[in-house]
N, C-alpha and C. Protein backbone atom coordinates (compact mmCIF):
# COMPACT_ATOMS: atom_id res chain seq x y z
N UNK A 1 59.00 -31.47 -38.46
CA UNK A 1 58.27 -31.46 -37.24
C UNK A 1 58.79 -30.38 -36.32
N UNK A 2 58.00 -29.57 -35.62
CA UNK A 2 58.25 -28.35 -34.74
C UNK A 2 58.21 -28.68 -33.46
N UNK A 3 59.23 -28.23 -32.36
CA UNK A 3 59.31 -28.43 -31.16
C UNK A 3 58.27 -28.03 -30.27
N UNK A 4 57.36 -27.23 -30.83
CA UNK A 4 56.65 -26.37 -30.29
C UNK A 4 55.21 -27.02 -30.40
N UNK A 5 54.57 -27.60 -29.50
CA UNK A 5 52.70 -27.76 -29.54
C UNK A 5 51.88 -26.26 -29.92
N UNK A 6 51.24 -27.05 -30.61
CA UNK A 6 50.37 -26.41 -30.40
C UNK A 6 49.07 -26.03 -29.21
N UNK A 7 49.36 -24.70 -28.86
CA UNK A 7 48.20 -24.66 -28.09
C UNK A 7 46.90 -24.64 -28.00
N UNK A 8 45.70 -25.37 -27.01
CA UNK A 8 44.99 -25.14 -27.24
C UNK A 8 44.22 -23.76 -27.33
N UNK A 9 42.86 -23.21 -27.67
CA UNK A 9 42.80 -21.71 -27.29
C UNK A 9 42.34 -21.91 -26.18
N UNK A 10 42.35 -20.57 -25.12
CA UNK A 10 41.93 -20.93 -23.84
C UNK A 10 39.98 -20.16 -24.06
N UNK A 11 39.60 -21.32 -23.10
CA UNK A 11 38.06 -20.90 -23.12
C UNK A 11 37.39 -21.07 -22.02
N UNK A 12 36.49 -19.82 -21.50
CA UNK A 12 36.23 -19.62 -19.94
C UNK A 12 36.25 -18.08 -19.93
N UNK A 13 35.87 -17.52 -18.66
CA UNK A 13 36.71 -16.57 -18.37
C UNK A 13 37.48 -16.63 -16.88
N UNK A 14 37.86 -15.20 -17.25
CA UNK A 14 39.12 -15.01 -16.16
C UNK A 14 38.48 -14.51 -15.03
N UNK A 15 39.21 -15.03 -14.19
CA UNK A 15 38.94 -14.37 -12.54
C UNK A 15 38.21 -13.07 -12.50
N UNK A 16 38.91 -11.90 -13.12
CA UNK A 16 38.77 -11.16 -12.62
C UNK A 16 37.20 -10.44 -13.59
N UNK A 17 37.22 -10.91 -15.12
CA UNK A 17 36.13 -10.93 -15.75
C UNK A 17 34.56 -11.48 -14.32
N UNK A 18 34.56 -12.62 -13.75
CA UNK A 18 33.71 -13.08 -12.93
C UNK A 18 33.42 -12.55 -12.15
N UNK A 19 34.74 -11.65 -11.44
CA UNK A 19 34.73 -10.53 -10.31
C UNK A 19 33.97 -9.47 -10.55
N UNK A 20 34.07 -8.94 -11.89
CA UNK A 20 33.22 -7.77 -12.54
C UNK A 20 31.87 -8.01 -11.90
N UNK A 21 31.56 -9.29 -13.20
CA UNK A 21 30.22 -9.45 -13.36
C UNK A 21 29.51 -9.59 -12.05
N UNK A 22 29.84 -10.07 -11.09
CA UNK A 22 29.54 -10.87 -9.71
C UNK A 22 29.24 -9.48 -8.64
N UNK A 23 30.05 -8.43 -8.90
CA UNK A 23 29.92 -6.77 -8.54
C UNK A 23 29.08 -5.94 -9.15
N UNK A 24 28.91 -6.02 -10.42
CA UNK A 24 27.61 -5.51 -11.29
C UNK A 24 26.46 -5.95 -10.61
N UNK A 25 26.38 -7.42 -10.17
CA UNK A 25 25.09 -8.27 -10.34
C UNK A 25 24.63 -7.78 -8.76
N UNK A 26 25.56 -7.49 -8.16
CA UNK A 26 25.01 -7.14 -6.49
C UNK A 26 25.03 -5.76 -6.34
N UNK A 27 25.40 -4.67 -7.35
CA UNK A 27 24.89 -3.35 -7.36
C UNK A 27 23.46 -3.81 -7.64
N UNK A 28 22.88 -4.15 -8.46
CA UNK A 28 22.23 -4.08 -9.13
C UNK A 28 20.41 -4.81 -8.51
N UNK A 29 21.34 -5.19 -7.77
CA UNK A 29 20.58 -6.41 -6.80
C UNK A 29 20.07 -5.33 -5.36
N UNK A 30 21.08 -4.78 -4.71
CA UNK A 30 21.05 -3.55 -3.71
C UNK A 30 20.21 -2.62 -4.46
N UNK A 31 19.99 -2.31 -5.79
CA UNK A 31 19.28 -0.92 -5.89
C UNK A 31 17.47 -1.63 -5.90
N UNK A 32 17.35 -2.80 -6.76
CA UNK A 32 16.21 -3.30 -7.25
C UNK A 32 15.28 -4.00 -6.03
N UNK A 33 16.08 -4.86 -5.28
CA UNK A 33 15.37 -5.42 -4.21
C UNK A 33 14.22 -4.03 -2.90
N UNK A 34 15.13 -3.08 -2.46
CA UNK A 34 13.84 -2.28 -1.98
C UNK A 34 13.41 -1.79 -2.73
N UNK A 35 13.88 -1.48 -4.65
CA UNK A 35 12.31 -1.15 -5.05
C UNK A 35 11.32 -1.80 -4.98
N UNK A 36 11.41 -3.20 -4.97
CA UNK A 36 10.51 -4.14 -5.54
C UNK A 36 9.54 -4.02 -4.49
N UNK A 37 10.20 -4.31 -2.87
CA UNK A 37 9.70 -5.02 -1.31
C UNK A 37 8.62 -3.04 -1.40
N UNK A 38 9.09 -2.25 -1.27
CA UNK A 38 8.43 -0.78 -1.42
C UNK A 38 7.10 -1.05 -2.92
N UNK A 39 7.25 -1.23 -3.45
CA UNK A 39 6.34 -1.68 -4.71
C UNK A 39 5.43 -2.75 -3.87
N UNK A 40 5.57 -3.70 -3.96
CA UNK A 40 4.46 -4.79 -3.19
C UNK A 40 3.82 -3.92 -2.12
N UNK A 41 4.41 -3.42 -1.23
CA UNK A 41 3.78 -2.80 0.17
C UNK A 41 2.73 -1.89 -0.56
N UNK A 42 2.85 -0.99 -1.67
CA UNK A 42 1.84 0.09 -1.83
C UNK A 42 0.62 -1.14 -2.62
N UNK A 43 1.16 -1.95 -3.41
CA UNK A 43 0.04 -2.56 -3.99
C UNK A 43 -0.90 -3.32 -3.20
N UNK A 44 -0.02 -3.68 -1.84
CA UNK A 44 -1.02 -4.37 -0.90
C UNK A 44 -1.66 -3.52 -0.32
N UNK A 45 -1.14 -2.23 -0.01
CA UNK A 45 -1.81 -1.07 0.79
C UNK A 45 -3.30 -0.39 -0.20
N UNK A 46 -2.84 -1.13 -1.65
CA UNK A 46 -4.22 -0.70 -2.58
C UNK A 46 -5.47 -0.99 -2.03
N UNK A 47 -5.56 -2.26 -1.59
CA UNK A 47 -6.66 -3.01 -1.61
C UNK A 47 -7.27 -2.36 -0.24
N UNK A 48 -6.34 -1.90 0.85
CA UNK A 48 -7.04 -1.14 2.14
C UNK A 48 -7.75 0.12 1.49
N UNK A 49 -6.86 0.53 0.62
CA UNK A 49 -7.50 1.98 0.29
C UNK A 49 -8.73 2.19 -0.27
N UNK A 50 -8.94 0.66 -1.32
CA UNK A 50 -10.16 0.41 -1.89
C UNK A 50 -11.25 -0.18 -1.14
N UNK A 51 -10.89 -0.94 -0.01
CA UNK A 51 -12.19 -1.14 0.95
C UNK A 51 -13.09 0.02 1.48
N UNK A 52 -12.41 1.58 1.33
CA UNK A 52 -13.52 2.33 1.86
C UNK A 52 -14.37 3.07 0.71
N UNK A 53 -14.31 2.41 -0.60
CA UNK A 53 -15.49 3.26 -1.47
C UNK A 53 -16.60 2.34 -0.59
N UNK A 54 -17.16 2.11 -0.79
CA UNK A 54 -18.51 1.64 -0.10
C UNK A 54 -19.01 2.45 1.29
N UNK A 55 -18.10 2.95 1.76
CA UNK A 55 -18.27 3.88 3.15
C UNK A 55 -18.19 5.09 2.42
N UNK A 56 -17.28 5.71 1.59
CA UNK A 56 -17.27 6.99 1.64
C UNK A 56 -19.03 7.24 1.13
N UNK A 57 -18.77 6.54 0.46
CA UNK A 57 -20.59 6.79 -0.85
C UNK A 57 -21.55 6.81 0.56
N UNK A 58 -21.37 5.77 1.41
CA UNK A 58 -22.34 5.58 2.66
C UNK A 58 -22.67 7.18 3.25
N UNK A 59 -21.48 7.64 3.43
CA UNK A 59 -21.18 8.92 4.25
C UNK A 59 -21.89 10.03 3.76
N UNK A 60 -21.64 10.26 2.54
CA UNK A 60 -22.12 11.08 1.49
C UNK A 60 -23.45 10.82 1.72
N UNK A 61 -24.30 10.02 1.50
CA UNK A 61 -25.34 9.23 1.33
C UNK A 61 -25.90 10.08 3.05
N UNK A 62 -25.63 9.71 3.81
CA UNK A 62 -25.89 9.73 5.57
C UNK A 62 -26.14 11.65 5.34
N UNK A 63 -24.79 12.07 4.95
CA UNK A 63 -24.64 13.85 5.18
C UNK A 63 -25.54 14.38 3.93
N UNK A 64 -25.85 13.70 3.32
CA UNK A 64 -27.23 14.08 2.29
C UNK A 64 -28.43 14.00 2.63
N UNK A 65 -28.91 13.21 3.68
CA UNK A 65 -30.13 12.85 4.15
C UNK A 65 -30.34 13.59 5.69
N UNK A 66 -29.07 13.77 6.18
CA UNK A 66 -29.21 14.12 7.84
C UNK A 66 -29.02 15.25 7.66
N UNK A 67 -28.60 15.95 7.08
CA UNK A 67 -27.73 18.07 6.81
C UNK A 67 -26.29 17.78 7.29
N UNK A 68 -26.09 16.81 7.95
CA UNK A 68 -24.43 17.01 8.67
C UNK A 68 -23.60 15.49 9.03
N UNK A 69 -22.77 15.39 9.26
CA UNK A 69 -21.62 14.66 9.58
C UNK A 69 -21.69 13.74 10.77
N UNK A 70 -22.33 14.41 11.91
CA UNK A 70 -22.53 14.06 13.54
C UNK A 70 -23.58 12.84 12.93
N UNK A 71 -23.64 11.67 13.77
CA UNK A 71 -24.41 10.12 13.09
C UNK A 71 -24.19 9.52 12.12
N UNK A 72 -23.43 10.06 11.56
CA UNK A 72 -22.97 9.45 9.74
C UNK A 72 -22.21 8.39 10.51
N UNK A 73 -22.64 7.03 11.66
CA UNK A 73 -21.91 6.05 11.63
C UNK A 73 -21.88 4.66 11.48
N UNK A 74 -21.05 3.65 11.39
CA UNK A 74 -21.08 2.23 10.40
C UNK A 74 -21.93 1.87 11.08
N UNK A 75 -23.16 1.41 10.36
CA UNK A 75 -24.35 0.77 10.28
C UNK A 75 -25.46 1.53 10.63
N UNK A 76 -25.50 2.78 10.62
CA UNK A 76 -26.70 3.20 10.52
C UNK A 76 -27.02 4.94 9.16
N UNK A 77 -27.38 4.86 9.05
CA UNK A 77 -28.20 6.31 7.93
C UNK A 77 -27.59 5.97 6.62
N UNK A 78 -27.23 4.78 6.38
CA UNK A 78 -26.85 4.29 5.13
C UNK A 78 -25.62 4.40 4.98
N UNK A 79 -24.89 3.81 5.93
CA UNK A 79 -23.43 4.01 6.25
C UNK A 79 -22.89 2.29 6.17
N UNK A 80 -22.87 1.74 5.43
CA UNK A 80 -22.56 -0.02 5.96
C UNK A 80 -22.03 0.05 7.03
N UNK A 81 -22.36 -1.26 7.68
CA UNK A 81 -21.84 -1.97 8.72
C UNK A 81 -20.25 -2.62 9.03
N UNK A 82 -19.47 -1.86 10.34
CA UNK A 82 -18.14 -1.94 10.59
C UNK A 82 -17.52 -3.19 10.06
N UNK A 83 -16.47 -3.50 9.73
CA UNK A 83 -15.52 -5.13 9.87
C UNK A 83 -15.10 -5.16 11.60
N UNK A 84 -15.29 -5.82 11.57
CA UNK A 84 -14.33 -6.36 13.20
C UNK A 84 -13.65 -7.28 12.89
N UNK A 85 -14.28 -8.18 12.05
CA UNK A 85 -12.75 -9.56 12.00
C UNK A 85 -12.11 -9.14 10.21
N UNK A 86 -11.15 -9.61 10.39
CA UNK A 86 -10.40 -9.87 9.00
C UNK A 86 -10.83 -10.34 7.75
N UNK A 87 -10.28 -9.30 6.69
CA UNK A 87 -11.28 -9.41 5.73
C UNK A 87 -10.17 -9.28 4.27
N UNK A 88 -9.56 -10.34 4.04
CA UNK A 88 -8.26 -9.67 2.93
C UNK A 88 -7.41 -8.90 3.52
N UNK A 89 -6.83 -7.81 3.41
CA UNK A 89 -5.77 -7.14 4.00
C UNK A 89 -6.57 -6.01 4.84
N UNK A 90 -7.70 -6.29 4.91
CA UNK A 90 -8.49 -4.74 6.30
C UNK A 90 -8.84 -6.07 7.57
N UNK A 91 -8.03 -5.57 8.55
CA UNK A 91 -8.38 -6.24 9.91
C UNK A 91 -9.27 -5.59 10.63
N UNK A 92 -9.57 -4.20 10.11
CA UNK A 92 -10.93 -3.35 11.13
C UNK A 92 -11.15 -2.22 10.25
N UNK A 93 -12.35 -1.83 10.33
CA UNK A 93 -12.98 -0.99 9.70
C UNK A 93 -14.05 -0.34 10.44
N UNK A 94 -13.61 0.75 10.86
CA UNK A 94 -14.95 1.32 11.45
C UNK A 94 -15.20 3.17 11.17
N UNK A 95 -16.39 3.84 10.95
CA UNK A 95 -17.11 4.85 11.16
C UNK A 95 -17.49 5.35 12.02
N UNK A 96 -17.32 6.49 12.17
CA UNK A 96 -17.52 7.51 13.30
C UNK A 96 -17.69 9.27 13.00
N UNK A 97 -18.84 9.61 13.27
CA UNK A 97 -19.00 10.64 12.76
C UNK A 97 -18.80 11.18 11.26
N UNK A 98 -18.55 10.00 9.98
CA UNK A 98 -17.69 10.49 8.72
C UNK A 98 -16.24 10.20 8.65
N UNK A 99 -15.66 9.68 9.89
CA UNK A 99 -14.39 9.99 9.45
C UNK A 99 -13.84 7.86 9.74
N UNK A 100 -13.58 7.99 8.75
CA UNK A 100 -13.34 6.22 8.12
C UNK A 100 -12.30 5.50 8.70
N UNK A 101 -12.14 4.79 9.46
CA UNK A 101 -10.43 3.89 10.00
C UNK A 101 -10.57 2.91 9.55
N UNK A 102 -9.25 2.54 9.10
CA UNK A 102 -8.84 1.15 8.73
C UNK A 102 -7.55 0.81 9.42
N UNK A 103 -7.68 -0.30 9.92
CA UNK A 103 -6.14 -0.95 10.53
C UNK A 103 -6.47 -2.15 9.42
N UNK A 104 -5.06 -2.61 8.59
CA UNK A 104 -4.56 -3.53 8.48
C UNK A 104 -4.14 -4.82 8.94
N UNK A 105 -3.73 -5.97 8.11
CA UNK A 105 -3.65 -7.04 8.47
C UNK A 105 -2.46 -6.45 8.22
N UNK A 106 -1.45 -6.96 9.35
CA UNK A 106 -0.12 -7.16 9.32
C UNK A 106 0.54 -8.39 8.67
N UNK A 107 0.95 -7.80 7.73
CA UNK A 107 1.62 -8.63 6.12
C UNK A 107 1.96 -8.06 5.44
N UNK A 108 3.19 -8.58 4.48
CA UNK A 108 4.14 -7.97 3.39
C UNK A 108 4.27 -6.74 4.08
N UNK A 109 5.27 -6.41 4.84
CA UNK A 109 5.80 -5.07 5.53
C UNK A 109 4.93 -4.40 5.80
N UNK A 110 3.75 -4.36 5.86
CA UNK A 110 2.74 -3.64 6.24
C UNK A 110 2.54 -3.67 7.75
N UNK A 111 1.87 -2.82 8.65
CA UNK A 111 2.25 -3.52 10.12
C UNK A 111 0.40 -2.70 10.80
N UNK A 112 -0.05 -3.14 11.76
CA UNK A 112 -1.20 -2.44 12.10
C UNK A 112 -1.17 -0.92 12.40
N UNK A 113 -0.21 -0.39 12.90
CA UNK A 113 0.09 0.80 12.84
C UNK A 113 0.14 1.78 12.10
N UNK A 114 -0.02 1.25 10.69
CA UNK A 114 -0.63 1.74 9.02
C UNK A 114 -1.11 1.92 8.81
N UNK A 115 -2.60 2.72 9.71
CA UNK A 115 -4.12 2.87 9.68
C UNK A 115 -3.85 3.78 8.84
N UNK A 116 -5.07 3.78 7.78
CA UNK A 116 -5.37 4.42 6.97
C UNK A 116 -6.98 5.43 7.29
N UNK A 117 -6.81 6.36 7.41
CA UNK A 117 -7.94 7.74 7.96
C UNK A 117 -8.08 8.44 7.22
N UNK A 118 -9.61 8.19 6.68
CA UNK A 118 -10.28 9.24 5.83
C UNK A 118 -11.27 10.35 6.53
N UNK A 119 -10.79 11.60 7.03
CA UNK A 119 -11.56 12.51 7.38
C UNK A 119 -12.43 13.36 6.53
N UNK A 120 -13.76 13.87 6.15
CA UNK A 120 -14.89 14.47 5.17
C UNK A 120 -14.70 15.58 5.93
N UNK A 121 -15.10 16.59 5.22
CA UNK A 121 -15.25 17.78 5.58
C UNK A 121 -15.87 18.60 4.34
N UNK A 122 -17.20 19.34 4.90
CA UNK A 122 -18.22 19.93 4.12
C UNK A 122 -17.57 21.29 3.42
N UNK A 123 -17.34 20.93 2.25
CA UNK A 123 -16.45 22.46 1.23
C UNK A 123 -18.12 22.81 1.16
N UNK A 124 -19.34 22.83 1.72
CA UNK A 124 -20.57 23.90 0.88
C UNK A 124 -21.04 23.48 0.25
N UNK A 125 -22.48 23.23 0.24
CA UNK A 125 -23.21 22.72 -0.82
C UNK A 125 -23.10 21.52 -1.23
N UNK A 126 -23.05 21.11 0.14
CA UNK A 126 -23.51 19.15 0.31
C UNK A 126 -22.02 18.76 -0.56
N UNK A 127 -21.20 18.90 -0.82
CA UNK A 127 -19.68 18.77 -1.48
C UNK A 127 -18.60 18.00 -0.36
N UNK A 128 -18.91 17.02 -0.37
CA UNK A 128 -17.39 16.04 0.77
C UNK A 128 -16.09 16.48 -0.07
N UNK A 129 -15.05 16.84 0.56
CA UNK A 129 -13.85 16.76 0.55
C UNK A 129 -12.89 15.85 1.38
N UNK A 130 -12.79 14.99 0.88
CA UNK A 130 -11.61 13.77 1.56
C UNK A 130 -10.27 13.90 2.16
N UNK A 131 -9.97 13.89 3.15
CA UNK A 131 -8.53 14.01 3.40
C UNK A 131 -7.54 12.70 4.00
N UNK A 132 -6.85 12.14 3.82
CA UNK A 132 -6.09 10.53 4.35
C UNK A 132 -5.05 11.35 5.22
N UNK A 133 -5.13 10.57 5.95
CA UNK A 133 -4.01 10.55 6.75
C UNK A 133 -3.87 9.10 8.01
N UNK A 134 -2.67 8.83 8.48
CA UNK A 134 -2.91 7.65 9.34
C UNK A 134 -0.93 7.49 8.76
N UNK A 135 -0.47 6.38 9.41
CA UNK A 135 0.70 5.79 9.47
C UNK A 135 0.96 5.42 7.72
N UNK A 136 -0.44 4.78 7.18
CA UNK A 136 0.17 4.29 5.61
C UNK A 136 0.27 5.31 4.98
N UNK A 137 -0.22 6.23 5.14
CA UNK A 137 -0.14 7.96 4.22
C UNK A 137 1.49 8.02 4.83
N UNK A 138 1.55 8.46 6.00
CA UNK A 138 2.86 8.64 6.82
C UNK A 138 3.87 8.03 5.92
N UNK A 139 3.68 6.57 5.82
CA UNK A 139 5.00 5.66 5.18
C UNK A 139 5.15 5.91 3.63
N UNK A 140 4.28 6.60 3.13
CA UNK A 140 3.80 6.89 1.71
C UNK A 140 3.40 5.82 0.38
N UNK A 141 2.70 4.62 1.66
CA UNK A 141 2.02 3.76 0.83
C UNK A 141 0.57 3.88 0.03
N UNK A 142 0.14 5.53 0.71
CA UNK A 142 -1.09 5.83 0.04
C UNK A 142 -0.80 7.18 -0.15
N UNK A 143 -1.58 7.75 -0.90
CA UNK A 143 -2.16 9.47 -1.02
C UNK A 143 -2.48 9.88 -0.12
């Protein structure tokens, strides 16, 4: 008989193994979390961007029938009719002369100040050229 036990093996890990992992897991956590919150914001900012096919076509439609831009506005020369109340993520929508606004519903980091502005401008030969600009272009939640 031996003076000596046997030991058990040890099973777990060590402190400092946990320490690793626990430092990995919050790099990792810091890089992914504003991709993600930046990811949601443009996909919610999709759906503003997609509320104005129906206007641009309107516009087109208006500067095809009138020769020009001046009256191309929501609700009349085949321009649909403005939003005023809330509608999914577009809290306003209105036309003016061709050139398209949208304010947002303030949600998922998005804030009203995110208007999204589509200005037309005649390249020749009845040809709209689109240009965005507004705060969500600014934040680079749209094109």
């Amino acid at each position: 008989m031996s003076i000596f036990k046997k030991s058990k093996p040890m099973l777990g890990f060590s402190l400092v193994e946990l320490m690793i992992t626990i430092a990995i897991i919050g790099i990792i956590a810091a890089i992914a979390v504003p991709s993600y919150l930046n990811y949601t914001r443009k996909a919610y900012y999709t759906e503003i961007v997609k509320a104005t096919a129906p206007y641009k076509l309107g516009v087109v439609e208006c500067m095809s029938s009138t020769g020009g831009l001046a009256g191309c506005d929501a609700g009349s020369n085949g321009v649909p009719a403005g939003r005023a109340t809330a509608v999914g993520a577009v809290s306003m929508l209105t036309v003016k002369d061709g050139v398209i606004i949208v304010t947002p519903v303030a949600q998922n980091g998005i804030t009203v100040t995110d208007t999204y502005i589509l200005s037309p401008t005649d390249g020749g030969s009845g040809v709209l050229t689109w240009v965005s600009s507004g705060g969500g272009v600014t934040n680079g939640y749209a094109k």
